[in-house]
Protein backbone atom coordinates (compact mmCIF):
# COMPACT_ATOMS: atom_id res chain seq x y z
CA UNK A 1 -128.11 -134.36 20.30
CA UNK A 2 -126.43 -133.28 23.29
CA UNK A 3 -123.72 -135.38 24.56
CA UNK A 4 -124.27 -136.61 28.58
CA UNK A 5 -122.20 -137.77 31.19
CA UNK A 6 -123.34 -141.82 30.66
CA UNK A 7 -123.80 -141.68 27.15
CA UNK A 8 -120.37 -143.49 26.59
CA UNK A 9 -119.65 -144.31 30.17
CA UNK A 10 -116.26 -146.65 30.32
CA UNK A 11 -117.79 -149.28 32.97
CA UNK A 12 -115.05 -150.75 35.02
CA UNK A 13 -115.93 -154.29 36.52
CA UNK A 14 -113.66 -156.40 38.68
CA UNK A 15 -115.60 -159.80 38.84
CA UNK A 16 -118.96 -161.45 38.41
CA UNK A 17 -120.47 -160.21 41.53
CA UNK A 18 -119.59 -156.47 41.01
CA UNK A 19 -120.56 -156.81 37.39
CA UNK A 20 -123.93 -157.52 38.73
CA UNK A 21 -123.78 -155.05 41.41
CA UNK A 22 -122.40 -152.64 38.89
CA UNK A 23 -125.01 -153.28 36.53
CA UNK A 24 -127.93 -152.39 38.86
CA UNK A 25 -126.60 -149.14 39.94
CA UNK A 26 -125.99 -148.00 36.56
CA UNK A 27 -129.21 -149.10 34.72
CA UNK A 28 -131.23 -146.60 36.82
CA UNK A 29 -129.06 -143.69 36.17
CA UNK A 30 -128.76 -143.87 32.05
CA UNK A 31 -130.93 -143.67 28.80
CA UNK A 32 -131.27 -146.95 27.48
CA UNK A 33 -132.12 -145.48 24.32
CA UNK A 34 -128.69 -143.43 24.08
CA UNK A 35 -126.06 -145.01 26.18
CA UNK A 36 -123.66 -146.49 25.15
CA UNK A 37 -121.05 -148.37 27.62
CA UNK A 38 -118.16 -149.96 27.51
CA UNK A 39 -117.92 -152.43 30.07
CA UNK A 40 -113.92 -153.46 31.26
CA UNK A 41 -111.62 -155.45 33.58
CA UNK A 42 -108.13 -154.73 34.22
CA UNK A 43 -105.82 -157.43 34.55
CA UNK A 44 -103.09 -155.76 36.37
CA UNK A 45 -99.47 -156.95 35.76
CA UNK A 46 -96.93 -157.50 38.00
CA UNK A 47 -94.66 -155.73 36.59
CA UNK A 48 -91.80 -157.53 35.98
CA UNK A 49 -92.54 -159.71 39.32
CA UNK A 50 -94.10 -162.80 39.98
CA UNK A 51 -98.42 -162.96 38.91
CA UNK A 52 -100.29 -164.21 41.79
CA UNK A 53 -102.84 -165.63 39.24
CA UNK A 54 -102.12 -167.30 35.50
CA UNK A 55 -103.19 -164.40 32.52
CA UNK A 56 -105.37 -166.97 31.23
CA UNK A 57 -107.31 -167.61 35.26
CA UNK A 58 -108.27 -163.82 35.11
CA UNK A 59 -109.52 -163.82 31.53
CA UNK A 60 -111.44 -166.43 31.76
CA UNK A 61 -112.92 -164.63 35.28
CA UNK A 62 -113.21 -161.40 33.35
CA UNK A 63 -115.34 -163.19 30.80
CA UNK A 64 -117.75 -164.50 33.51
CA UNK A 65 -118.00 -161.01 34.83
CA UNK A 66 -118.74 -159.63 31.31
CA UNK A 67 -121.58 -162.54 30.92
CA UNK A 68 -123.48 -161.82 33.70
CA UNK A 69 -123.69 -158.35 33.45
CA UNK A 70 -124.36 -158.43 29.44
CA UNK A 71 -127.01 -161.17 30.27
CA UNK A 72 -128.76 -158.35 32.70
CA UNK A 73 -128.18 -155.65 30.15
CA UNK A 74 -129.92 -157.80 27.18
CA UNK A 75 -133.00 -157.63 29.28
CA UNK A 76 -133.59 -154.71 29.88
CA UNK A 77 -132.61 -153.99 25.86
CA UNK A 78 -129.05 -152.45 26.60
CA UNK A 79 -126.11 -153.56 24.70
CA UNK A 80 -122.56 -153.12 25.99
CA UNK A 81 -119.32 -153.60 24.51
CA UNK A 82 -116.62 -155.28 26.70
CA UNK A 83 -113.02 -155.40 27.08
CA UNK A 84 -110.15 -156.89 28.61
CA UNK A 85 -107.35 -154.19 29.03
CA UNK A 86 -103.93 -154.92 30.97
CA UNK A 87 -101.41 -152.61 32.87
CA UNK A 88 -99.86 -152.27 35.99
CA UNK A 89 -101.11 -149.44 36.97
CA UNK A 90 -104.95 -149.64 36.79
CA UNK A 91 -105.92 -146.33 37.08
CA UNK A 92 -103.78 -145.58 34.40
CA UNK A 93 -105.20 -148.12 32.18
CA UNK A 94 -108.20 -147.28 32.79
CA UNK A 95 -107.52 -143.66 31.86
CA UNK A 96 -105.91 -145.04 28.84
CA UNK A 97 -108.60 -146.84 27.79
CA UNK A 98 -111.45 -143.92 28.25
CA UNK A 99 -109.48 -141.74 25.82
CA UNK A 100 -108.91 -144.14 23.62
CA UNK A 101 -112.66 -144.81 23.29
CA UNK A 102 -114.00 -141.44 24.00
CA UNK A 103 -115.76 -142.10 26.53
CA UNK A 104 -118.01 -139.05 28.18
CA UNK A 105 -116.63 -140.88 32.16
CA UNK A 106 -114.86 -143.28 34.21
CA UNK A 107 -117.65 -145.21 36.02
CA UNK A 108 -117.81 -147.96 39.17
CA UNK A 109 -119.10 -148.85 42.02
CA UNK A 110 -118.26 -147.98 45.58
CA UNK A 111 -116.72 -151.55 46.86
CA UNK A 112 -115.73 -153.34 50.04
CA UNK A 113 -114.98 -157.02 50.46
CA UNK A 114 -112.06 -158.56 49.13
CA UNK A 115 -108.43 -157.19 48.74
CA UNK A 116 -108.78 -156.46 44.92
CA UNK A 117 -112.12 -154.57 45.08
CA UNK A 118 -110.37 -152.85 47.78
CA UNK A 119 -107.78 -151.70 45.69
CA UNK A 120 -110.53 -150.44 42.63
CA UNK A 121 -112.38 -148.32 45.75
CA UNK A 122 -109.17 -147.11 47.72
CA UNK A 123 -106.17 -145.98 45.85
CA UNK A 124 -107.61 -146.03 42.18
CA UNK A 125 -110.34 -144.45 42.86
CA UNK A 126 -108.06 -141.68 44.35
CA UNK A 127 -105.66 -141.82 41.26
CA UNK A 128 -108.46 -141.70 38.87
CA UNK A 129 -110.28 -138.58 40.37
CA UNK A 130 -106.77 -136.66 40.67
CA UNK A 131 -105.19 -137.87 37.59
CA UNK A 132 -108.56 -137.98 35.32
CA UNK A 133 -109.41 -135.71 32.37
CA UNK A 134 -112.57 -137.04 32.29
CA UNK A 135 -115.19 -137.38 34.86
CA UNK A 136 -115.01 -139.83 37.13
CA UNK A 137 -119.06 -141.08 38.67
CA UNK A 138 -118.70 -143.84 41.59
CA UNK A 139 -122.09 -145.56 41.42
CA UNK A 140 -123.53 -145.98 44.83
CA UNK A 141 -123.56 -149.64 46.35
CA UNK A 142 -126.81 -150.38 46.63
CA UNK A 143 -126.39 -154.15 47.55
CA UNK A 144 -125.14 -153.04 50.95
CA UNK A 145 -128.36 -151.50 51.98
């Protein structure tokens, strides 16, 4: 079997409403049968300064995201794997993580909004696609429409 590009995407999510954004534009662009995806947050650290939010806050909100978009996945028969990864840079962690899960790309969706989806469409996004070894797919955002 031929490997694809979304056969073991690494999904990054930042919160329950772009895990269900995220989910729609990705279900229509991979095999259910085959795919594989690992769906993740990154809690970014401060880095020796101050966190704006408590660890525990943006776990617990990374597990909401992760339940609604594994509650859309179950019915449509997809099963994803999850995972909470932390760094303070998050392009690098997310870079990190891919390799260390071979996955086949780095996947999300185009965002706007709020100052921390910002961040995942603006300057990570940039970092990943210059810094990447793998591919990196930005999902179109077709909520916006």
């Amino acid at each position: 079997m031929t490997n694809t590009l979304l056969d073991r995407p690494l999904v990054a999510i930042a919160g329950p409403d772009d895990a269900e954004m995220t989910y729609r534009a990705l279900r229509d662009q991979i095999d259910h049968a085959t795919c594989r995806p690992l769906v993740v947050n990154v809690i970014q650290k401060a880095g020796g300064g101050i966190d704006k939010a408590g660890v525990q806050q943006r776990q617990e909100y990374a597990e909401k995201a992760f339940d609604r978009m594994s509650t859309l996945a179950e019915s449509d028969g997809i099963e994803l794997e999850t995972d909470i990864y932390y760094g303070t840079d998050v392009a690098d962690t997310l870079i990190e993580a891919a390799n260390e899960v071979d996955a086949t790309a780095i996947v999300f969706t185009s965002r706007g909004g709020s100052s921390w989806l910002d961040i995942l469409s603006g300057g990570v996004r940039s970092s990943l696609i210059a810094k990447s070894d793998l591919p990196v797919v930005v999902l179109p955002n077709n909520d916006s429409n």
